[in-house]
Protein backbone atom coordinates (compact mmCIF):
# COMPACT_ATOMS: atom_id res chain seq x y z
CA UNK A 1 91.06 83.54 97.41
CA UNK A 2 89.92 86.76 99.21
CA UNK A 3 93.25 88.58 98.81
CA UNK A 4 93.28 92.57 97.77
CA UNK A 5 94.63 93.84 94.27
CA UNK A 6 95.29 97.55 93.97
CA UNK A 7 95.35 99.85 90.78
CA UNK A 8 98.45 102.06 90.35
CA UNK A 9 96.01 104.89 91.31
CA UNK A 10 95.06 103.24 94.51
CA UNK A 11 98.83 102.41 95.68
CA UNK A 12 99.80 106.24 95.02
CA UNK A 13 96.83 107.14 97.14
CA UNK A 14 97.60 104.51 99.86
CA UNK A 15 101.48 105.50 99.77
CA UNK A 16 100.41 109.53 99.57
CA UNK A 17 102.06 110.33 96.57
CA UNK A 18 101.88 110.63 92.77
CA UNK A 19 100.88 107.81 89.91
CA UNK A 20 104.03 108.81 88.01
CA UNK A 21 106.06 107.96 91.02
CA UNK A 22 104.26 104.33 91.43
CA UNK A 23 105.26 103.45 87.95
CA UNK A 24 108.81 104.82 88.54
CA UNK A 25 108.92 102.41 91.20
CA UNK A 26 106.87 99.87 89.19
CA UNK A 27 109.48 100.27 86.72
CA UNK A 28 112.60 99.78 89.09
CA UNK A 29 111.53 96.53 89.82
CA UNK A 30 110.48 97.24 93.26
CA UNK A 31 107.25 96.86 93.32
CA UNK A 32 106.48 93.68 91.21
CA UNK A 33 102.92 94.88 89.68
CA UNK A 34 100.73 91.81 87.64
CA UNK A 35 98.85 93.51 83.92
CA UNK A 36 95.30 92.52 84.36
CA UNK A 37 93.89 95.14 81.76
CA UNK A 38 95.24 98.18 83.69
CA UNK A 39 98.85 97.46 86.27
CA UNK A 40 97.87 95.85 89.42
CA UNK A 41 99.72 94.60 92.88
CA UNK A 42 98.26 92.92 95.65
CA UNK A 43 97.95 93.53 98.86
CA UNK A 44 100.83 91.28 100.34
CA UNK A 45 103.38 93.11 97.67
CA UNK A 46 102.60 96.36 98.62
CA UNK A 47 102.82 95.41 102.23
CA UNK A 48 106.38 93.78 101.16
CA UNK A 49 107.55 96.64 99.64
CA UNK A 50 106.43 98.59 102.57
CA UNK A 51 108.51 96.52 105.33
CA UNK A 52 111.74 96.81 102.87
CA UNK A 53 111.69 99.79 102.26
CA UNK A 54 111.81 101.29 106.20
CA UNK A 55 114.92 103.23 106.41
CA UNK A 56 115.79 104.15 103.04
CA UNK A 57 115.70 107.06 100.56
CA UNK A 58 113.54 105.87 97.69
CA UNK A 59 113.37 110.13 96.14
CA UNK A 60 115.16 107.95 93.15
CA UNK A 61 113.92 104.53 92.73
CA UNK A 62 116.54 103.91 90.84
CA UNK A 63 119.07 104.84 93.37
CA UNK A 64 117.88 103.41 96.71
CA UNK A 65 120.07 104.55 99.64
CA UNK A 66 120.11 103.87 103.10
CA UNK A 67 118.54 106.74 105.48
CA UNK A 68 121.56 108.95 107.34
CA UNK A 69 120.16 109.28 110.78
C-alpha cells in the first residue's frame, strides 16, 4: 500500500488556503479526514473532493452553492 496521506497543514497548502478553512471543511463532512495522532486524508479523498467540488461556491462549507456563470 503506497498510497499518500496528507496532514491538515499539507491539504491547506495543496488547496492554497488556510488550516482553519480545512477543518471547516473537515468539519462539514466534506472532506472525510482519518485521526492517526494528528487529522489526516489521503490522497484519493482529496482528489475526490477536488472533482466534486468543480463549479461550486464552497466560501461557506456549510452552505455549498452552485457557481452562477
Amino acid at each position: 500500500m503506497t498510497e499518500m496521506v496528507y496532514t491538515t497543514k499539507e491539504v491547506s497548502q495543496i488547496l492554497k488556503c488556510n488550516v482553519d478553512y480545512v477543518n471547516r471543511l473537515r468539519k462539514a463532512g466534506l472532506i472525510k479526514f482519518m485521526k492517526l495522532g494528528s487529522y489526516k486524508v489521503r490522497k484519493s479523498e482529496l482528489e475526490r473532493f477536488l472533482a466534486e467540488a468543480e463549479g461550486k461556491d464552497l466560501t461557506n462549507p456549510c452552505e455549498v452553492k452552485e457557481l452562477d456563470d
